[in-house]
PDB file of N, CA and C in Angstrom:
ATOM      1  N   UNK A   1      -3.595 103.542  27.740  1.00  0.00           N
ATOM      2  CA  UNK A   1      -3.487 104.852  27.142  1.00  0.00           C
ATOM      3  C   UNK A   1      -4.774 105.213  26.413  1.00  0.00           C
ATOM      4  N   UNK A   2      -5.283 104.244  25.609  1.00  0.00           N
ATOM      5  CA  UNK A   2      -6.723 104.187  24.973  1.00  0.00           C
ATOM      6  C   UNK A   2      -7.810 104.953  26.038  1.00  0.00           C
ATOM      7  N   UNK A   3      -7.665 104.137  26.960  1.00  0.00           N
ATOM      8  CA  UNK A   3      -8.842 104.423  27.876  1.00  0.00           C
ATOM      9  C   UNK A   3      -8.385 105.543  28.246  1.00  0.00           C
ATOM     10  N   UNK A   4      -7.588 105.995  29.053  1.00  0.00           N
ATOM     11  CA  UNK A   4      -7.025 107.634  29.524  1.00  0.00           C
ATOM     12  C   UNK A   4      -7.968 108.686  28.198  1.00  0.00           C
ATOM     13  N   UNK A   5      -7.344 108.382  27.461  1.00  0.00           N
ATOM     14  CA  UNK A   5      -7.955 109.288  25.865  1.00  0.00           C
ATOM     15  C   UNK A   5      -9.068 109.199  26.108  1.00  0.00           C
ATOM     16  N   UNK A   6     -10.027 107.951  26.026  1.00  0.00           N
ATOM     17  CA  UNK A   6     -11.756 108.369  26.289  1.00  0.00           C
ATOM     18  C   UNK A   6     -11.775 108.671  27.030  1.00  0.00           C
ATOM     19  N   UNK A   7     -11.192 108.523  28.453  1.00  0.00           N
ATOM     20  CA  UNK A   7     -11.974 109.358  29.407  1.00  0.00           C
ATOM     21  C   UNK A   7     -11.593 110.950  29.182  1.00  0.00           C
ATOM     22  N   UNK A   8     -10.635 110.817  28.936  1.00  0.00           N
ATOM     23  CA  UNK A   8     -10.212 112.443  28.938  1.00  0.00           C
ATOM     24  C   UNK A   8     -11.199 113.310  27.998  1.00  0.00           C
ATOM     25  N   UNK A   9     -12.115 112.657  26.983  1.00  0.00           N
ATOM     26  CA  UNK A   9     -12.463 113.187  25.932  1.00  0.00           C
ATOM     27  C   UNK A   9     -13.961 113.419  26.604  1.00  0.00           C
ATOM     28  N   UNK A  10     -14.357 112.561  27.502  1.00  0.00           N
ATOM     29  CA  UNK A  10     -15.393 112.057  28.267  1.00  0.00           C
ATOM     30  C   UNK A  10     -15.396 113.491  29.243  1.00  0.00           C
ATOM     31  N   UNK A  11     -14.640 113.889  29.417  1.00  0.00           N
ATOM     32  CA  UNK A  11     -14.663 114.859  30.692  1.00  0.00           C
ATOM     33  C   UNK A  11     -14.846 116.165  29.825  1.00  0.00           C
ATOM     34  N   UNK A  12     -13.644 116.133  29.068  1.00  0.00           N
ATOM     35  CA  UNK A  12     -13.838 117.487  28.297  1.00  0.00           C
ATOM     36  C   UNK A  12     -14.950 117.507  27.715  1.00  0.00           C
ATOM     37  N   UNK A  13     -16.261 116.672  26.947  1.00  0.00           N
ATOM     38  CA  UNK A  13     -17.331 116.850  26.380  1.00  0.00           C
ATOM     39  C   UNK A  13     -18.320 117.039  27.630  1.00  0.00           C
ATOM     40  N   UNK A  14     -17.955 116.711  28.678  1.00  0.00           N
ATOM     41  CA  UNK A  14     -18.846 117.019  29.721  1.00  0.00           C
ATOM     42  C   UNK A  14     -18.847 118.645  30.209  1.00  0.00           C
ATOM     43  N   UNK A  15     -17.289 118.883  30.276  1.00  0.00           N
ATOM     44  CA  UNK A  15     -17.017 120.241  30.506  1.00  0.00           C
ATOM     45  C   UNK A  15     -17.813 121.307  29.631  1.00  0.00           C
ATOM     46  N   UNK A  16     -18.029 120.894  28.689  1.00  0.00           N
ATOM     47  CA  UNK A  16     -18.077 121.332  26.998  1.00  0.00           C
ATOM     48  C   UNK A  16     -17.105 122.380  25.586  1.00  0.00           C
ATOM     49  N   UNK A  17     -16.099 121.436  26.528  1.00  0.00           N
ATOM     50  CA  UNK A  17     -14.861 121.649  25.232  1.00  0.00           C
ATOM     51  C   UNK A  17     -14.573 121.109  24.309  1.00  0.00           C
ATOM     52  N   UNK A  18     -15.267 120.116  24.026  1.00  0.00           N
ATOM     53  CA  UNK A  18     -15.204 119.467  22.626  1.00  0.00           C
ATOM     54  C   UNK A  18     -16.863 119.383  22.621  1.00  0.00           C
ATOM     55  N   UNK A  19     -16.706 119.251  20.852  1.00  0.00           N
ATOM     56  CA  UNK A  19     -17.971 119.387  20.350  1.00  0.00           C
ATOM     57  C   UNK A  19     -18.610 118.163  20.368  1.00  0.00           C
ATOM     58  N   UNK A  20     -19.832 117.846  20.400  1.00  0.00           N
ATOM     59  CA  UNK A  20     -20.083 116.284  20.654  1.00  0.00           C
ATOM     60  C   UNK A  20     -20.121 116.153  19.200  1.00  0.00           C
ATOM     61  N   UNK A  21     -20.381 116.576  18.003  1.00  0.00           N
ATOM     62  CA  UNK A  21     -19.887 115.383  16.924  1.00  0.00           C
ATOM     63  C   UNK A  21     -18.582 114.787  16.937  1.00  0.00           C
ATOM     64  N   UNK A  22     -17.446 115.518  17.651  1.00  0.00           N
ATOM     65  CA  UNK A  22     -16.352 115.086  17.258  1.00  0.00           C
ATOM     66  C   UNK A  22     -16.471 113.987  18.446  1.00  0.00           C
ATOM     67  N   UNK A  23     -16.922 114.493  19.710  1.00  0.00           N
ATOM     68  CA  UNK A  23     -17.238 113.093  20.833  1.00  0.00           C
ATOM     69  C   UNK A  23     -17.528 111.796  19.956  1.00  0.00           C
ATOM     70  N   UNK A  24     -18.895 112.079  19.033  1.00  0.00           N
ATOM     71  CA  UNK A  24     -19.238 111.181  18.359  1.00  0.00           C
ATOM     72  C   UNK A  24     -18.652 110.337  17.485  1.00  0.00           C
ATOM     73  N   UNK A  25     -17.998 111.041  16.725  1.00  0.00           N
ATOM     74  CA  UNK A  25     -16.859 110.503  15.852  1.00  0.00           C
ATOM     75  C   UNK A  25     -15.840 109.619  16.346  1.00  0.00           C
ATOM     76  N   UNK A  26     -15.152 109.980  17.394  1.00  0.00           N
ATOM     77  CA  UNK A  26     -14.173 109.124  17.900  1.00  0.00           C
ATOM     78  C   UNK A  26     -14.923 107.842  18.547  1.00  0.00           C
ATOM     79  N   UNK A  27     -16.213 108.350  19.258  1.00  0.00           N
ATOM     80  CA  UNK A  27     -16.789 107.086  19.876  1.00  0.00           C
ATOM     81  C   UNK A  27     -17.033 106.032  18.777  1.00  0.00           C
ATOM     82  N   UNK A  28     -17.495 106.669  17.348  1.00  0.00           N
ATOM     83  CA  UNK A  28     -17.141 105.531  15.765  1.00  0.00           C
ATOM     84  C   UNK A  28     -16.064 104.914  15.409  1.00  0.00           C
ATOM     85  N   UNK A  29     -15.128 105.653  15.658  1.00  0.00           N
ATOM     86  CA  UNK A  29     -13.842 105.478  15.465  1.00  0.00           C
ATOM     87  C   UNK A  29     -12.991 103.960  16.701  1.00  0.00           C
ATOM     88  N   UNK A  30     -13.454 104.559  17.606  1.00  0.00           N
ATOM     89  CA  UNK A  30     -12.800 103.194  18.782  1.00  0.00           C
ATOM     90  C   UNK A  30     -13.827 102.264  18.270  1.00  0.00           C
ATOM     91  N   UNK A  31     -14.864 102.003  17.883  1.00  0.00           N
ATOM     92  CA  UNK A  31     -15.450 101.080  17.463  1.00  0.00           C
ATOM     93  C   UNK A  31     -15.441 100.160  16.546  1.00  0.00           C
ATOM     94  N   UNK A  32     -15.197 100.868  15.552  1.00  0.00           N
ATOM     95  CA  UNK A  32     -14.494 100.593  14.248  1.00  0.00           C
ATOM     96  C   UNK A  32     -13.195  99.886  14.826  1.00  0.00           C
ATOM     97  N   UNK A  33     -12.145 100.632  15.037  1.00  0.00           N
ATOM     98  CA  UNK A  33     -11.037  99.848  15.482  1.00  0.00           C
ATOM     99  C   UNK A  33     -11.071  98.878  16.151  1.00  0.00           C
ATOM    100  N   UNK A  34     -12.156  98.695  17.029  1.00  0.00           N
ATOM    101  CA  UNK A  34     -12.487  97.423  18.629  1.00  0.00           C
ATOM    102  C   UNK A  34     -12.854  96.105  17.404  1.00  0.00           C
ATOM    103  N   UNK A  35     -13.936  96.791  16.217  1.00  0.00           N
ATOM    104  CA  UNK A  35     -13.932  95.604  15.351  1.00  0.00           C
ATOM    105  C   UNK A  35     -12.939  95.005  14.293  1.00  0.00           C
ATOM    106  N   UNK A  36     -12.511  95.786  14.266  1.00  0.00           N
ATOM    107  CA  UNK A  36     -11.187  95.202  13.054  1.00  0.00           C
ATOM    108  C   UNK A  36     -10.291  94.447  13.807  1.00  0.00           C
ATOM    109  N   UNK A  37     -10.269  95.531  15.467  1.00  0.00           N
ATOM    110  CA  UNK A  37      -8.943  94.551  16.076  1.00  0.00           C
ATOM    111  C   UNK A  37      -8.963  92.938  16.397  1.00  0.00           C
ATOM    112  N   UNK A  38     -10.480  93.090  16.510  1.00  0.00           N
ATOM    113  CA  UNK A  38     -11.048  91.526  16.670  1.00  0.00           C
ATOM    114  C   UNK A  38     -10.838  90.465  15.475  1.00  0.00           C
ATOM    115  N   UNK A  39     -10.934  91.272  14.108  1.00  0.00           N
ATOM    116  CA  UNK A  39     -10.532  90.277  13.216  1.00  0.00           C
ATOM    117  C   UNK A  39      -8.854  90.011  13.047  1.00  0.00           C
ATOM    118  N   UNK A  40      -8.098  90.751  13.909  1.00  0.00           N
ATOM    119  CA  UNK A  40      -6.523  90.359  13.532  1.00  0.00           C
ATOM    120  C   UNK A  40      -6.566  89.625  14.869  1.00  0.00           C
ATOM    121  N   UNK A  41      -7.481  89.518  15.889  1.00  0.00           N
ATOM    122  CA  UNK A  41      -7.250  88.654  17.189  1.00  0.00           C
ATOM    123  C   UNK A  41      -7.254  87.284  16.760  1.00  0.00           C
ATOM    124  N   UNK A  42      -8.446  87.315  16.006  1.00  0.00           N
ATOM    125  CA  UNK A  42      -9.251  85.815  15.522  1.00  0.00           C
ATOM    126  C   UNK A  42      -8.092  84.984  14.927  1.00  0.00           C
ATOM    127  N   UNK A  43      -7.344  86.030  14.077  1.00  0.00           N
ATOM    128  CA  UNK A  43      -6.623  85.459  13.115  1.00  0.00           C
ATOM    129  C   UNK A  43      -5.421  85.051  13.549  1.00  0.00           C
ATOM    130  N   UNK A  44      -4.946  85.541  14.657  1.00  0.00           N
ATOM    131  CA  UNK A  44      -3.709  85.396  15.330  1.00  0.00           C
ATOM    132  C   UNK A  44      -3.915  83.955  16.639  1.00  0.00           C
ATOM    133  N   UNK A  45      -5.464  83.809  17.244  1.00  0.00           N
ATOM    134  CA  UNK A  45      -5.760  82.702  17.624  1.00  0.00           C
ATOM    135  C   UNK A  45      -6.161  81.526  17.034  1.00  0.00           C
ATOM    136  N   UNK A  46      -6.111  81.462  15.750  1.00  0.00           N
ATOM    137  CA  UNK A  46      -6.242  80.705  14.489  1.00  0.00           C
ATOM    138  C   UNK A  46      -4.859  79.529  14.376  1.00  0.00           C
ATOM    139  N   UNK A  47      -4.015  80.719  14.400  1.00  0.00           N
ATOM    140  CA  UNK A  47      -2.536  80.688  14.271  1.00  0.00           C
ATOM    141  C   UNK A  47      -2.019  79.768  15.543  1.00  0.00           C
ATOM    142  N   UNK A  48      -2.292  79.884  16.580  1.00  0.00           N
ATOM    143  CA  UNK A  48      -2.229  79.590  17.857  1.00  0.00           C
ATOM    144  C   UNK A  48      -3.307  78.857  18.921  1.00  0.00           C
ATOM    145  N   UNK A  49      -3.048  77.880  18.484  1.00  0.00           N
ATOM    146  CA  UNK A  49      -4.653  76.741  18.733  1.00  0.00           C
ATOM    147  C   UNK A  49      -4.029  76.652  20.319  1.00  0.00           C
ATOM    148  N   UNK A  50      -5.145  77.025  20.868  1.00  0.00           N
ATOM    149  CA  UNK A  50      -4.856  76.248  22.536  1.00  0.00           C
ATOM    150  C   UNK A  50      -4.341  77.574  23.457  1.00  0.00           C
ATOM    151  N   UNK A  51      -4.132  78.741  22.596  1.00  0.00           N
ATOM    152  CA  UNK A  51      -3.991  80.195  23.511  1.00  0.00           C
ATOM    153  C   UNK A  51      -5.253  81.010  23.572  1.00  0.00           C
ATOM    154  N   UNK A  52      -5.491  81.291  24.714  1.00  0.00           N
ATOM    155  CA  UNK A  52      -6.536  81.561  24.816  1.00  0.00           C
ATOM    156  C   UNK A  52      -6.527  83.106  24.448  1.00  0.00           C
ATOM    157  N   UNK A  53      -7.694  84.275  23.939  1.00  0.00           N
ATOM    158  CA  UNK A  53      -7.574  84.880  23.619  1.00  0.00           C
ATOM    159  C   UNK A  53      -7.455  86.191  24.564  1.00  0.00           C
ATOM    160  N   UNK A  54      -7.577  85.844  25.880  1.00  0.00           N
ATOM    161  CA  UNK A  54      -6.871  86.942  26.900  1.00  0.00           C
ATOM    162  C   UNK A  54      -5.187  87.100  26.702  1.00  0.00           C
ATOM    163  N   UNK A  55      -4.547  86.080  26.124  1.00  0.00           N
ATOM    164  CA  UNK A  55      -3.631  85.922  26.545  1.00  0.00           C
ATOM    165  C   UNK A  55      -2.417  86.615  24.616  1.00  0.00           C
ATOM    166  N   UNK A  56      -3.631  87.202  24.224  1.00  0.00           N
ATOM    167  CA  UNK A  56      -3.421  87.650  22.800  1.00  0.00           C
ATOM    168  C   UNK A  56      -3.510  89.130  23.470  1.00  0.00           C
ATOM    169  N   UNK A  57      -2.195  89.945  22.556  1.00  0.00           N
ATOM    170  CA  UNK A  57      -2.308  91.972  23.024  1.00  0.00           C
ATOM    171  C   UNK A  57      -1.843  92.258  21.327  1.00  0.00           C
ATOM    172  N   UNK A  58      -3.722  92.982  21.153  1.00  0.00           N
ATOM    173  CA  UNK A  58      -3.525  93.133  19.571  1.00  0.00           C
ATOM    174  C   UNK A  58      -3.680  94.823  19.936  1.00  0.00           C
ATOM    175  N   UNK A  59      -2.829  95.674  18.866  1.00  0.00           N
ATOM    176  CA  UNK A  59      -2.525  97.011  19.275  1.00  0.00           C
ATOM    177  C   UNK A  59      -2.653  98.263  18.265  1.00  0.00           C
ATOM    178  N   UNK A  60      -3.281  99.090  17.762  1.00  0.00           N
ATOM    179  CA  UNK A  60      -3.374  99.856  16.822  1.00  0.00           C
ATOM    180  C   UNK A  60      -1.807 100.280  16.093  1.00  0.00           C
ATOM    181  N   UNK A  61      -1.662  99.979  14.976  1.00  0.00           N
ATOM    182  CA  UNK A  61      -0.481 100.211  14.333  1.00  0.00           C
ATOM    183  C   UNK A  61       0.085 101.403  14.581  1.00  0.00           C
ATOM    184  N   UNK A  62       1.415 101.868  15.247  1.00  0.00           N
ATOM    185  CA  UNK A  62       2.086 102.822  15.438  1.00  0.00           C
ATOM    186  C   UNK A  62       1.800 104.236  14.053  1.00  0.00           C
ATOM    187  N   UNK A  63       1.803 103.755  13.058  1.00  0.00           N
ATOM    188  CA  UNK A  63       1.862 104.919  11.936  1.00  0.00           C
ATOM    189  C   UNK A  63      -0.061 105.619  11.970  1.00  0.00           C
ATOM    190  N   UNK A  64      -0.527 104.362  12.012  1.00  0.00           N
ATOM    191  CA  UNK A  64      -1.927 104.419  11.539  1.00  0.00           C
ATOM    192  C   UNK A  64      -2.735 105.566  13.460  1.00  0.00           C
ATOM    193  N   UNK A  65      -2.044 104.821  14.471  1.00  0.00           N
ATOM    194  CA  UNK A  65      -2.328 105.963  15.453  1.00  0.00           C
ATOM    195  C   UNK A  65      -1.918 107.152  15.149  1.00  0.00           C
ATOM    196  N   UNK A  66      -0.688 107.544  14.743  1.00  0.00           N
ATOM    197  CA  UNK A  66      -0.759 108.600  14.639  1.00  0.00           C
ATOM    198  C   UNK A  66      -0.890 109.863  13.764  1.00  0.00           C
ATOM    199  N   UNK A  67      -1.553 109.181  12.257  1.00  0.00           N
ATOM    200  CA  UNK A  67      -2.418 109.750  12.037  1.00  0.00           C
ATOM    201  C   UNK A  67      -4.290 110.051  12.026  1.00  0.00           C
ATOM    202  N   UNK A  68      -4.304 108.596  13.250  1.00  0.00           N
ATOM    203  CA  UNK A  68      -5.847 109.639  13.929  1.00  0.00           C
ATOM    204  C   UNK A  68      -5.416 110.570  14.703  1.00  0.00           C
ATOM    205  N   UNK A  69      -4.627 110.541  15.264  1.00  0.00           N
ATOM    206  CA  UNK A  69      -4.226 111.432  16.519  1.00  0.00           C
ATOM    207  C   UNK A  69      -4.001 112.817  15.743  1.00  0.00           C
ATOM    208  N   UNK A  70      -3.772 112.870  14.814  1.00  0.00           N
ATOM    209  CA  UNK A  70      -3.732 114.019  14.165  1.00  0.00           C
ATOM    210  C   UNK A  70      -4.556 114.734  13.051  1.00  0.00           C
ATOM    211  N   UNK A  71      -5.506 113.462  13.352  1.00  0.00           N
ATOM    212  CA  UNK A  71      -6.345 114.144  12.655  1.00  0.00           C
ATOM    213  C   UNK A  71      -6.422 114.235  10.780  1.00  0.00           C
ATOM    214  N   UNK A  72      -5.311 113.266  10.165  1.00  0.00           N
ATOM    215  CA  UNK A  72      -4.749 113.187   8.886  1.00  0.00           C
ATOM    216  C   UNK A  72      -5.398 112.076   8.626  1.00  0.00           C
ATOM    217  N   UNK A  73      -6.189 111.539   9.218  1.00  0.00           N
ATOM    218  CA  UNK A  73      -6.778 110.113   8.622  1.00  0.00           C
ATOM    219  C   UNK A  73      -8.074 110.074  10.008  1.00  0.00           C
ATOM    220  N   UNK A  74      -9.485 109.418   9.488  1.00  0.00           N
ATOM    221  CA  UNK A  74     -10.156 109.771  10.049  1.00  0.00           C
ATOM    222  C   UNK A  74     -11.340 108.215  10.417  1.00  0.00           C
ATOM    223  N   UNK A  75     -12.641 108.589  10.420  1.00  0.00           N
ATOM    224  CA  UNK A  75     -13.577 107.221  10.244  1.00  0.00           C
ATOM    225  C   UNK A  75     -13.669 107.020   9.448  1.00  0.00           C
ATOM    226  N   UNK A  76     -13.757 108.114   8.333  1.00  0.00           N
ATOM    227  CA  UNK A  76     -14.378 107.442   6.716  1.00  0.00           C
ATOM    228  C   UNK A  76     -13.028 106.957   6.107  1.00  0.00           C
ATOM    229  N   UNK A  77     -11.779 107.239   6.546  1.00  0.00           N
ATOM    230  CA  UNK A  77     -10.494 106.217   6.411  1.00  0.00           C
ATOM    231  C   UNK A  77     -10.671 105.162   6.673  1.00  0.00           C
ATOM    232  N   UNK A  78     -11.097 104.872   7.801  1.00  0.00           N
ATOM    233  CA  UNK A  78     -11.440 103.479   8.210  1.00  0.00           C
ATOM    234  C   UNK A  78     -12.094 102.600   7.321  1.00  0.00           C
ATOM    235  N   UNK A  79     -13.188 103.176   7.324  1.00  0.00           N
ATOM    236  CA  UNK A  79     -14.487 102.175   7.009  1.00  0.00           C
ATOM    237  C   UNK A  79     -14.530 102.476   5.233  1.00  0.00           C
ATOM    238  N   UNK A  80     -12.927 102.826   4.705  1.00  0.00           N
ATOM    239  CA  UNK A  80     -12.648 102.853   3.290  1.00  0.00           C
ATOM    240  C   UNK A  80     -11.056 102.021   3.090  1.00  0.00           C
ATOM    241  N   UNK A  81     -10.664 102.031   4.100  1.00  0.00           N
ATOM    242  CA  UNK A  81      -9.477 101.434   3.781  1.00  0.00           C
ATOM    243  C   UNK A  81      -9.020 100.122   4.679  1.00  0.00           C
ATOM    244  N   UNK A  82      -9.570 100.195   5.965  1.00  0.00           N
ATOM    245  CA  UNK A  82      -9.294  99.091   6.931  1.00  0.00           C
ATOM    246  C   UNK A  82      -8.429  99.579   7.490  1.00  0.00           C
ATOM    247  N   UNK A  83      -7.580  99.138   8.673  1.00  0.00           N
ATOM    248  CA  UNK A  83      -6.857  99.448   9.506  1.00  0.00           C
ATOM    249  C   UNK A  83      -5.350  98.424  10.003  1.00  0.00           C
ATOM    250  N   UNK A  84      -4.602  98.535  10.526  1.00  0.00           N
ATOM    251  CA  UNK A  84      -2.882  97.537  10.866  1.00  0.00           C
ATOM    252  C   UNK A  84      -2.691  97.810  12.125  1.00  0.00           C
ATOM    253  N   UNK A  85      -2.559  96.412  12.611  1.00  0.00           N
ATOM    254  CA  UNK A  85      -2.366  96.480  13.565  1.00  0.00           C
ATOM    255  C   UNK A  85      -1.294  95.712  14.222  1.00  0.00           C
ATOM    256  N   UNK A  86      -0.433  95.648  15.446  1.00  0.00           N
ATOM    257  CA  UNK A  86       0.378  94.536  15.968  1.00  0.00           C
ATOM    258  C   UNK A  86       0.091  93.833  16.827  1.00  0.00           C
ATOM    259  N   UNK A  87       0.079  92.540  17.091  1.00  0.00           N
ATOM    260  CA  UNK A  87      -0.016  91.785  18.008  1.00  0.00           C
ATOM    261  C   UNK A  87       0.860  91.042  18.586  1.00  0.00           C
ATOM    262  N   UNK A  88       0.895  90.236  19.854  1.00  0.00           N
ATOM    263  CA  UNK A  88       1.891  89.513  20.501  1.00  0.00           C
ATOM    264  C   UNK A  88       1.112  88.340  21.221  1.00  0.00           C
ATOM    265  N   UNK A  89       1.524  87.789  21.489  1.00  0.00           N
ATOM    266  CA  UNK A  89       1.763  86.271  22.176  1.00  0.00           C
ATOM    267  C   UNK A  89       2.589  86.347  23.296  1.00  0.00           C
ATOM    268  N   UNK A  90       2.526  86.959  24.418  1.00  0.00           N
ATOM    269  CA  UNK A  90       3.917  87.026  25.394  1.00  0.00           C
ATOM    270  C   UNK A  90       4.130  85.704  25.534  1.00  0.00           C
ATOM    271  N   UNK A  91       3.202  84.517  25.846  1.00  0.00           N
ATOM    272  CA  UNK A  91       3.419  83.631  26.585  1.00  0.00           C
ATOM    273  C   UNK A  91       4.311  82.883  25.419  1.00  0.00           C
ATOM    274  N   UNK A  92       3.865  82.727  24.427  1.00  0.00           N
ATOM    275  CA  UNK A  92       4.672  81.709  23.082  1.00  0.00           C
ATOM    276  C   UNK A  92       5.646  82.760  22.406  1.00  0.00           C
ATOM    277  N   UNK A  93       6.262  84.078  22.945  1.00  0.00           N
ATOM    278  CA  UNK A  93       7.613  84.978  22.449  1.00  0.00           C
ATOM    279  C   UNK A  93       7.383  85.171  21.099  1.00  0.00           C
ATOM    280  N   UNK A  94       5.864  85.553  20.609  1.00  0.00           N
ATOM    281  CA  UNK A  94       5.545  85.329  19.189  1.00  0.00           C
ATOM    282  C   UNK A  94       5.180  86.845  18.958  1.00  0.00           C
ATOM    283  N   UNK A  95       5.435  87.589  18.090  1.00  0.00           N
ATOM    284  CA  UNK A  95       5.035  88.580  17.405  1.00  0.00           C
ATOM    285  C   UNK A  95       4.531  89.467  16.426  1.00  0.00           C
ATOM    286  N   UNK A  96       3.979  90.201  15.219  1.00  0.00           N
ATOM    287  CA  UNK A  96       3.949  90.382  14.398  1.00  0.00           C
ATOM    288  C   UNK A  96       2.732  91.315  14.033  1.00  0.00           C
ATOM    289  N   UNK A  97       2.244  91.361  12.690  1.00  0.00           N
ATOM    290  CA  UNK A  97       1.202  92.784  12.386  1.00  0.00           C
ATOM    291  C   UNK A  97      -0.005  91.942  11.490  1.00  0.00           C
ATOM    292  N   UNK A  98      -0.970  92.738  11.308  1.00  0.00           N
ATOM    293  CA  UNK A  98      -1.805  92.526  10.473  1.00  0.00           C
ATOM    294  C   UNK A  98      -2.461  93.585  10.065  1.00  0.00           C
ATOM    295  N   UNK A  99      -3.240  93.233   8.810  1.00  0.00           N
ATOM    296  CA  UNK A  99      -3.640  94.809   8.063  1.00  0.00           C
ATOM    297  C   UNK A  99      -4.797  93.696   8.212  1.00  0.00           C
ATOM    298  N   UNK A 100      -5.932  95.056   8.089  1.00  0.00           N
ATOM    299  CA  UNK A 100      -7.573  94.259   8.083  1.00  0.00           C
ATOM    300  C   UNK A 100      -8.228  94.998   7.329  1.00  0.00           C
ATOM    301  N   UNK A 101      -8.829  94.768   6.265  1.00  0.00           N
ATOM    302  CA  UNK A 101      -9.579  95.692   5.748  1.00  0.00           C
ATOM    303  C   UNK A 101     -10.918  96.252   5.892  1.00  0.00           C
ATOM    304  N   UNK A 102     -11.489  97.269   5.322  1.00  0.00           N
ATOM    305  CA  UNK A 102     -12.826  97.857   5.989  1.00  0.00           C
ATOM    306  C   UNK A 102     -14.082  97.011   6.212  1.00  0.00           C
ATOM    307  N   UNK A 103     -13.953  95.643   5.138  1.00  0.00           N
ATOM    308  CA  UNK A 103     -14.751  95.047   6.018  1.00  0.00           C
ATOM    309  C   UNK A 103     -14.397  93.659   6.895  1.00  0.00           C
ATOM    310  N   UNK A 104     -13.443  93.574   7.445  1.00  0.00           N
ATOM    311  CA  UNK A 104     -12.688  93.134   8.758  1.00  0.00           C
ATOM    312  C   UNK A 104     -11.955  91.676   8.229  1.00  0.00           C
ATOM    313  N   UNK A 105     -11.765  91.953   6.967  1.00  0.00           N
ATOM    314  CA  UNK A 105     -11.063  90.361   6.765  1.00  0.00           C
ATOM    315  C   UNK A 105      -9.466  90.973   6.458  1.00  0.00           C
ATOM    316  N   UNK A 106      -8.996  90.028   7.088  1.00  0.00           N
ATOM    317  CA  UNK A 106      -7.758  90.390   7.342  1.00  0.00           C
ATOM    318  C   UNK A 106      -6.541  89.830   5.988  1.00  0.00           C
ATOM    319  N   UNK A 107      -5.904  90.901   5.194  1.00  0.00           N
ATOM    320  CA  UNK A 107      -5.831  90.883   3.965  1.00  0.00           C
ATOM    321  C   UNK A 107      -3.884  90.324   4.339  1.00  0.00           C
ATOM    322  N   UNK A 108      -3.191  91.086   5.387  1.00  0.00           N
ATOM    323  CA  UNK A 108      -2.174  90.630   5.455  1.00  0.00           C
ATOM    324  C   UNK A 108      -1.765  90.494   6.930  1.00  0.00           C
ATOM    325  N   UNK A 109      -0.685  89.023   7.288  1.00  0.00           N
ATOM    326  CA  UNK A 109      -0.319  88.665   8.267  1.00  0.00           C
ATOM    327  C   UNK A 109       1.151  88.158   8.615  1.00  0.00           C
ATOM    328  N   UNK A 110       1.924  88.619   9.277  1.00  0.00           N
ATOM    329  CA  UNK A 110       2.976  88.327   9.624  1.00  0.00           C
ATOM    330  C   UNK A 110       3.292  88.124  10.712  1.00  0.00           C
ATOM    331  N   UNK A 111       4.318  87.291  11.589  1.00  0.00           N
ATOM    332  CA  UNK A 111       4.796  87.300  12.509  1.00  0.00           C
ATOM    333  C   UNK A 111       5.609  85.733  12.941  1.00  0.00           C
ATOM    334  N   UNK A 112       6.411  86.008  13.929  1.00  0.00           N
ATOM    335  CA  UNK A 112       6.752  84.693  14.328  1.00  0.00           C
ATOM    336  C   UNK A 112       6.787  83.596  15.461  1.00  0.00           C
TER     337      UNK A 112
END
C-alpha cells in the first residue's frame, strides 16, 4: 500500500498536481519512518535471536498513519516526537508494538 502511495504521488508530481515541496516532504517523511522502523526491527530481532530479519513485518502504527494521511501530524512531528509502530513474527505467532523516539531509540516495547 506504501509503495502504491509513492508511486501514485510519483505520477501526480510528474503530471504536476502536487507541489514538489509537498513531493518533498513526504519523500522526508517515508524516510524518517524507513529509519525509526529499523530501530523497532532491531529491537524485535534482539528479542528473537536466530530470526532472520526478512522474516520480521514491522508496520506504521494504525493511529499514527492516519494522522499523516491527514495531514494532522506531519515531519516536524516526527523528528519531535518519534513514531509506533507494529510488528510480527509470522513464523514464531509472535506479535506486538513499539514506540521509537525522534532519535530512533526505542522507548517502548510489547508483544508476545
Amino acid at each position: 500500500m506504501k509503495t502504491t502511495l509513492t508511486l501514485s504521488m510519483a505520477a501526480a508530481l510528474v503530471a504536476g498536481s502536487i507541489n514538489p515541496a509537498l513531493a518533498d516532504d513526504q519523500a522526508k517523511i517515508d524516510a524518517t519512518l524507513s529509519r525509526l522502523g529499523t530501530s523497532c526491527k532491531n529491537a524485535v530481532a534482539a528479542k528473537f535471536h536466530g530470526v532472520s530479519m526478512a522474516d520480521i513485518e514491522v508496520t506504521v502504527g494504525a493511529t499514527l498513519q492516519q494522522s499523516l494521511d491527514s495531514g494532522s501530524m506531519g515531519l516536524k512531528d516526527l523528528r519531535q516526537y518519534g513514531a509506533s509502530y507494529n510488528w510480527a513474527v509470522p513464523g514464531k505467532k509472535a506479535e506486538g508494538s513499539c514506540e521509537v523516539n525522534a532519535k530512533g531509540k526505542v522507548t517502548q516495547f510489547t508483544g508476545k
